[in-house]
C-alpha atoms as a PDB file:
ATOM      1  CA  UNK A   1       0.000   0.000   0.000  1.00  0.00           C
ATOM      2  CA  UNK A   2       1.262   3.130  -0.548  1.00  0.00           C
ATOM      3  CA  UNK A   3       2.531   5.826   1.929  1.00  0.00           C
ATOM      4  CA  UNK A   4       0.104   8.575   0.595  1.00  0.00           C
ATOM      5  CA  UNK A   5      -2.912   5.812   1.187  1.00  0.00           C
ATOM      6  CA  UNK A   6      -2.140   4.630   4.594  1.00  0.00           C
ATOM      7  CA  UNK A   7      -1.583   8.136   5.874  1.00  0.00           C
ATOM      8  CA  UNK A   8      -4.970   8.880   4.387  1.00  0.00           C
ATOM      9  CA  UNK A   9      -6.457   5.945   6.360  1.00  0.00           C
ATOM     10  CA  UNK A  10      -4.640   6.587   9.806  1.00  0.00           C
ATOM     11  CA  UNK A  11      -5.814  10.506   9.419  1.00  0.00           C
ATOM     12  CA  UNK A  12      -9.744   8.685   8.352  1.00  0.00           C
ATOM     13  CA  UNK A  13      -8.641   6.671  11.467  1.00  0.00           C
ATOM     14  CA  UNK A  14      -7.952   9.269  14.289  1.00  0.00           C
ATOM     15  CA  UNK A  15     -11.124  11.257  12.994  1.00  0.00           C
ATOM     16  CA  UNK A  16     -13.350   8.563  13.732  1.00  0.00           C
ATOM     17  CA  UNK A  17     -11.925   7.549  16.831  1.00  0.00           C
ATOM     18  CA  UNK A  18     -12.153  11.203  17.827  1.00  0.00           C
ATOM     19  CA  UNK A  19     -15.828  11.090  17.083  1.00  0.00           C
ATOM     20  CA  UNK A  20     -17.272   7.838  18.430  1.00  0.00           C
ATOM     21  CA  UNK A  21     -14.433   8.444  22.233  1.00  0.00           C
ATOM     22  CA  UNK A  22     -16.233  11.816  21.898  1.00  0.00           C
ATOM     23  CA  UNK A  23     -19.473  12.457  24.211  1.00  0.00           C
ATOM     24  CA  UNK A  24     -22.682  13.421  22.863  1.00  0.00           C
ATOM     25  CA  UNK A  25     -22.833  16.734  22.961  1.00  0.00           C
ATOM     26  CA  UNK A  26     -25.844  17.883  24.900  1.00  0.00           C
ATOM     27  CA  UNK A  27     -25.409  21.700  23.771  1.00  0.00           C
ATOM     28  CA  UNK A  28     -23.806  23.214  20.872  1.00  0.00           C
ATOM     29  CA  UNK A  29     -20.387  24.798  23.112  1.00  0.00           C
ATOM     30  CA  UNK A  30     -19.976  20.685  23.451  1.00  0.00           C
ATOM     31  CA  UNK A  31     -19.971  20.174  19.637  1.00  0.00           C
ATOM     32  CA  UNK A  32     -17.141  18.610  17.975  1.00  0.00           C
ATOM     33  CA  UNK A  33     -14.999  20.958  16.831  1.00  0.00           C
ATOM     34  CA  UNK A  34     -11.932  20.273  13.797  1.00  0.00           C
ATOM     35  CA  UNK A  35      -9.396  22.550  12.494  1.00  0.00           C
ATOM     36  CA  UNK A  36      -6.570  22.192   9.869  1.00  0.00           C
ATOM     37  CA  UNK A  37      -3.342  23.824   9.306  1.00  0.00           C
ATOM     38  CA  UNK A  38      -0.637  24.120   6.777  1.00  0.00           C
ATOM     39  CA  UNK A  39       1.977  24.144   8.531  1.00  0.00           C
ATOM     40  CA  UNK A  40       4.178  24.241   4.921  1.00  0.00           C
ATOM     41  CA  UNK A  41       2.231  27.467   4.336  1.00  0.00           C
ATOM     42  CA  UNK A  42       3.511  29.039   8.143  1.00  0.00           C
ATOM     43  CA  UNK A  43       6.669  28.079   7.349  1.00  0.00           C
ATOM     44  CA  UNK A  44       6.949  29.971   4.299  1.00  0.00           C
ATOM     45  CA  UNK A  45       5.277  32.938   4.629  1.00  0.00           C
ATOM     46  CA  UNK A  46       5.776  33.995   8.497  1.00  0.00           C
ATOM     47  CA  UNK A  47       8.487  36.683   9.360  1.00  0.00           C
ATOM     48  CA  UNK A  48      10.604  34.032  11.131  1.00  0.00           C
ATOM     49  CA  UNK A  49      10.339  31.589   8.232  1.00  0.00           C
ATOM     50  CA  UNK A  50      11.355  33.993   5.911  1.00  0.00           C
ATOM     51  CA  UNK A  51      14.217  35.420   8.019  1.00  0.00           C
ATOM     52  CA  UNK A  52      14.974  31.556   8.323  1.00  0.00           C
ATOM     53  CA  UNK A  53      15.482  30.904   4.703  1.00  0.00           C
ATOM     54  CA  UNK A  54      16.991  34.485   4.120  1.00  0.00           C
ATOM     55  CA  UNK A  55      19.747  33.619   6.840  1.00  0.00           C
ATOM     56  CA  UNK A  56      20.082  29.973   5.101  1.00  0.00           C
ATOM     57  CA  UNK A  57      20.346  31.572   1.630  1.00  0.00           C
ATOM     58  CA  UNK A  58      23.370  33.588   2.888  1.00  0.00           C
ATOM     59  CA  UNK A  59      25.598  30.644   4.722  1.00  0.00           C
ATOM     60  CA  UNK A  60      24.453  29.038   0.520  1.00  0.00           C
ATOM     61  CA  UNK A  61      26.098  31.874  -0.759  1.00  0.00           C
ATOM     62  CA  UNK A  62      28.990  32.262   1.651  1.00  0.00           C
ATOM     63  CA  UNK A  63      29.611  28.428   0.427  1.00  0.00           C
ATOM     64  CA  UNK A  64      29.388  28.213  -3.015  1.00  0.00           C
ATOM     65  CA  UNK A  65      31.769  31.719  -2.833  1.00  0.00           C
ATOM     66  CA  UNK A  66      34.402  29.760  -1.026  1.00  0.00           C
ATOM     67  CA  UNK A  67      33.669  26.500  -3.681  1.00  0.00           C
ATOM     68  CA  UNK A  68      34.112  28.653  -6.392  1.00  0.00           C
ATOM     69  CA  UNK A  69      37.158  30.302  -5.287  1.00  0.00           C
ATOM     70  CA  UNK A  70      38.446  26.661  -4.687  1.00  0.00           C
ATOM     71  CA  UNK A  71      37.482  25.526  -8.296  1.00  0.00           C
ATOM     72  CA  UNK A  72      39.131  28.036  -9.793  1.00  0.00           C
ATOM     73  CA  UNK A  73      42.281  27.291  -8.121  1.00  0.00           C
ATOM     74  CA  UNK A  74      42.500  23.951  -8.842  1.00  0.00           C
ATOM     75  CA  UNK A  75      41.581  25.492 -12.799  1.00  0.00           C
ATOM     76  CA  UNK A  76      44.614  27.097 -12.843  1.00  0.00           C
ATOM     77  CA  UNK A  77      46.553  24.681 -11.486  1.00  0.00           C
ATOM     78  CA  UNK A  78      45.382  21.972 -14.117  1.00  0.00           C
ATOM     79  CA  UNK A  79      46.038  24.750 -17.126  1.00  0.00           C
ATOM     80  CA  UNK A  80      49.263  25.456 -15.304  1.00  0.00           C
ATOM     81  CA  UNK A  81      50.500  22.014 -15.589  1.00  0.00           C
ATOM     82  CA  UNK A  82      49.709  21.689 -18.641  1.00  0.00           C
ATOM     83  CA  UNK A  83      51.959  24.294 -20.050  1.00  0.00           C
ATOM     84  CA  UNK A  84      54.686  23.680 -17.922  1.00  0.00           C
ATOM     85  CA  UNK A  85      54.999  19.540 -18.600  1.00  0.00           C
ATOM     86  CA  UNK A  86      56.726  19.514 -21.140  1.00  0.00           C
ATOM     87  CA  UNK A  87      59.790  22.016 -19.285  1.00  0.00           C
ATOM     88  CA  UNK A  88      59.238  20.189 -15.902  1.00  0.00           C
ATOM     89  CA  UNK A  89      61.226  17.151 -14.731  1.00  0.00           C
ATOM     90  CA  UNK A  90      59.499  13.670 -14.304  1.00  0.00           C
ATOM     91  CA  UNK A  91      60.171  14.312 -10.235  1.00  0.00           C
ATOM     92  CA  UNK A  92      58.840  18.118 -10.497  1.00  0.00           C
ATOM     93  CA  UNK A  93      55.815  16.984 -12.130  1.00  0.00           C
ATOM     94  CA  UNK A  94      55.205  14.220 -10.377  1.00  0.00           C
ATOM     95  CA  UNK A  95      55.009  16.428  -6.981  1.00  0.00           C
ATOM     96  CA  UNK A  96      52.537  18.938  -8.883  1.00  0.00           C
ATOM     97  CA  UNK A  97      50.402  16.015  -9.714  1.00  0.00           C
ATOM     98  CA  UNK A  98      50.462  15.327  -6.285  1.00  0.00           C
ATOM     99  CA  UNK A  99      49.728  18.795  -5.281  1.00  0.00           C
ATOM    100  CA  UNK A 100      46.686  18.852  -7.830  1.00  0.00           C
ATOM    101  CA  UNK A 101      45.247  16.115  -6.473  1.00  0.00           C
ATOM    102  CA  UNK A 102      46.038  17.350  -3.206  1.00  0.00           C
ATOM    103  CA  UNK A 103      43.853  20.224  -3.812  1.00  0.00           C
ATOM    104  CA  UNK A 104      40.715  17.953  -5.727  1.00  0.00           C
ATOM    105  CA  UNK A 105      40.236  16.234  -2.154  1.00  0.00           C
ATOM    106  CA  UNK A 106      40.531  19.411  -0.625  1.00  0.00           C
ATOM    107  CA  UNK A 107      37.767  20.553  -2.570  1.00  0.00           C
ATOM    108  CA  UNK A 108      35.737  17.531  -2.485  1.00  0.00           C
ATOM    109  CA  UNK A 109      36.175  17.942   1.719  1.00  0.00           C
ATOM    110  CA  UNK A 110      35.096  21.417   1.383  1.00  0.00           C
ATOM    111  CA  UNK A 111      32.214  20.948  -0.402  1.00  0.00           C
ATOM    112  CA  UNK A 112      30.926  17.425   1.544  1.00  0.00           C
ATOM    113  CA  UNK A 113      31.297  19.793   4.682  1.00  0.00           C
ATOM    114  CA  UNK A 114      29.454  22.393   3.239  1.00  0.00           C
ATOM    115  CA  UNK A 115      26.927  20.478   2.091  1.00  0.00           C
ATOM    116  CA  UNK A 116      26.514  19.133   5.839  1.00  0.00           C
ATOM    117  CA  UNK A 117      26.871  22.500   6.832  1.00  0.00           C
ATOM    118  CA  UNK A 118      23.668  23.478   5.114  1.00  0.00           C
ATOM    119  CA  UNK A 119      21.944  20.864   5.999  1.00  0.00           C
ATOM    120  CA  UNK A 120      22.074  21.124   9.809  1.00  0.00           C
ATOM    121  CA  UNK A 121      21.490  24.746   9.703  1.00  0.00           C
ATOM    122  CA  UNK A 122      18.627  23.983   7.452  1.00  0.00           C
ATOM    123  CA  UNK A 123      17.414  21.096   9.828  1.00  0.00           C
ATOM    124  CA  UNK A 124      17.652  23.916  13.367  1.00  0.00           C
ATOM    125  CA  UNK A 125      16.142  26.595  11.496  1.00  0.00           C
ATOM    126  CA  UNK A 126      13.033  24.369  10.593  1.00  0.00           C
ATOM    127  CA  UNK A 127      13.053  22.510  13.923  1.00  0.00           C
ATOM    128  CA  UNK A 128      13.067  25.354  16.367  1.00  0.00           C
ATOM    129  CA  UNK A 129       9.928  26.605  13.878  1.00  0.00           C
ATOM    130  CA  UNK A 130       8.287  23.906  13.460  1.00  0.00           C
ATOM    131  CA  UNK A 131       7.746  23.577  17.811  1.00  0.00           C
ATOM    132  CA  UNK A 132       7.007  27.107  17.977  1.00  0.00           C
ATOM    133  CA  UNK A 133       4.205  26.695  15.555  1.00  0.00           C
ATOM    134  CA  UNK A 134       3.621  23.073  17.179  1.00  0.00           C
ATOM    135  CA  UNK A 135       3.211  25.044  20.640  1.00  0.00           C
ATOM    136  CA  UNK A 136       1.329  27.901  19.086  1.00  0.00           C
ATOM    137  CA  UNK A 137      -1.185  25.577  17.570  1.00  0.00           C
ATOM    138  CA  UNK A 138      -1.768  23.455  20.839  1.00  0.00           C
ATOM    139  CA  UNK A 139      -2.663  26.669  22.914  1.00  0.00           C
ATOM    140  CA  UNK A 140      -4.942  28.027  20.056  1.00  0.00           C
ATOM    141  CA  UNK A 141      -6.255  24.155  20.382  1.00  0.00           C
ATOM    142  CA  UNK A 142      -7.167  24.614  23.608  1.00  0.00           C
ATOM    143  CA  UNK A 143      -8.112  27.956  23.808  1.00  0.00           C
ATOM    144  CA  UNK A 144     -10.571  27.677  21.113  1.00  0.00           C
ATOM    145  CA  UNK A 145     -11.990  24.563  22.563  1.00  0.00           C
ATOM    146  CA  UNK A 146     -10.747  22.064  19.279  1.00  0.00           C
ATOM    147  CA  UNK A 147     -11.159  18.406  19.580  1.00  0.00           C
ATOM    148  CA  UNK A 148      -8.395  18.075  17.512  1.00  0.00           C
ATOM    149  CA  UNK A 149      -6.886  19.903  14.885  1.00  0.00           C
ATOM    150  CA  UNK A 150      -5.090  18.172  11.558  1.00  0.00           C
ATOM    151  CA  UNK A 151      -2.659  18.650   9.364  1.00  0.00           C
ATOM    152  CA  UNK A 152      -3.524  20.080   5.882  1.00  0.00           C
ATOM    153  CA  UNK A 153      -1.451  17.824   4.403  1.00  0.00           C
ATOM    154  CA  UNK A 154      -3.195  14.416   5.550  1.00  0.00           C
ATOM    155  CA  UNK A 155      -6.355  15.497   4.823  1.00  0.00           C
ATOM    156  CA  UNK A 156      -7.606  14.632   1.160  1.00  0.00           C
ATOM    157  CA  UNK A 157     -11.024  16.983   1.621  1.00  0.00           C
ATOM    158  CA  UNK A 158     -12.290  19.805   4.648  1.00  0.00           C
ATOM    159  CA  UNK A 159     -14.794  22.627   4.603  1.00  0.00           C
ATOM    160  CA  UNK A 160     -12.582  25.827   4.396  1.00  0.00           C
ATOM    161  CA  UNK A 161     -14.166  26.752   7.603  1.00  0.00           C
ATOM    162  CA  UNK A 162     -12.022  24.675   9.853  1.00  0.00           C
ATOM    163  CA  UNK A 163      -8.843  26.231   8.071  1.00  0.00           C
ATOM    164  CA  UNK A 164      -7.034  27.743  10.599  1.00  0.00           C
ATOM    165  CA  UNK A 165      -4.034  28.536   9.136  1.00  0.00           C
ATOM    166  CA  UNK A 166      -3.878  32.226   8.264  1.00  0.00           C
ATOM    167  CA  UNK A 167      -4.893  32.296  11.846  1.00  0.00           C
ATOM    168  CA  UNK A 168      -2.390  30.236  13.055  1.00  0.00           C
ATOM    169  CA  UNK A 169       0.192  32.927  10.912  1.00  0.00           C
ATOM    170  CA  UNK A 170      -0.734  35.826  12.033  1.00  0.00           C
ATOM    171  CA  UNK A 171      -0.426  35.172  15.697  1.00  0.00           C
ATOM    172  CA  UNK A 172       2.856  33.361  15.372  1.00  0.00           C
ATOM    173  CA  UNK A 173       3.833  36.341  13.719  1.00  0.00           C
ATOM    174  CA  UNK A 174       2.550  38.497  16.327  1.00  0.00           C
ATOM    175  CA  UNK A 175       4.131  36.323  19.220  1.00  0.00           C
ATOM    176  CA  UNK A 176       8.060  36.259  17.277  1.00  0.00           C
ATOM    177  CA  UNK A 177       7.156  40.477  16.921  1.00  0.00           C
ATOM    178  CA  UNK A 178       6.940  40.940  20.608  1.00  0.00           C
ATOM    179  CA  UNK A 179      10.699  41.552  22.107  1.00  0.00           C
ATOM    180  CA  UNK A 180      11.941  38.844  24.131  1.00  0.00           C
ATOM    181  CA  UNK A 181      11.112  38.900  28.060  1.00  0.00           C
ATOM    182  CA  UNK A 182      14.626  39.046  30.237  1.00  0.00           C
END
């Protein structure tokens, strides 16, 4: 079965099982109440999410600066061997061969650890989000008396009405405005 399908199922799933645990509500403030959030879309398009990819988009840069700078290097070193075999001893070539390749792992190292660099800055930036908005969405949960609230993304169909989202954005943005309490 596929991944897409079984989510769909466990989401089906959890909705019942919210519904039938769920007493009968004897006036409508009891009433089952859903919400959904995309939490993609919060991630995107709130100020921290933005200064989050901004901030990731420079250490890119930064990177691929230093790679470049690298590449070019080892550039001129392969052109400058190439002029100068022909003048060089078999000894003085040899060790410029070795200093060329030198330089390839060098480069390969530089961009592996770059690459892993990214990645775990990437992986912080999303993860210290992501329980912000996690916490965010749990209090507006319970303040706003939810039974339980989804994610957009393993839900095939919902009434725009329990689309909490731009909510959900504009207070998170609201909360990461207010200066930090000493």
């Amino acid at each position: 079965m596929s991944k897409v399908f079984l989510g769909g199922m466990l989401a089906c799933s959890l909705m019942l099982a919210a519904i039938l645990v769920s007493p009968v509500p004897s006036h409508s403030e009891d009433a089952v109440k859903f919400g959904s959030i995309d939490v993609q879309k919060v991630l995107n398009e709130s100020e921290a999410g933005r200064k989050a990819k901004t901030d990731l988009e420079g250490l890119i840069k930064s990177k691929q600066i230093s790679i470049d700078e690298k590449g070019k290097a080892i550039e001129k070193m392969k052109a400058d061997l190439e002029k100068q075999a022909s003048v060089l001893s078999a000894e003085a070539r040899k060790n410029k061969e070795e200093e060329l390749e030198k330089s390839v792992r060098e480069y390969q190292r530089l961009v592996q650890d770059s690459q892993a660099e990214i990645k775990k800055k990437e992986a912080e930036l999303t993860e210290t989000i992501l329980k912000e908005i996690k916490d965010l969405v749990e209090k507006t949960g319970e303040e706003n008396v939810y039974t339980i609230i989804f994610e957009k993304g393993m839900v095939l169909y919902s009434s725009k009405g329990i689309d909490i989202t731009d909510t959900i954005l504009k207070k998170y943005d609201e909360v990461k405005a207010k200066p930090a309490k000493e």
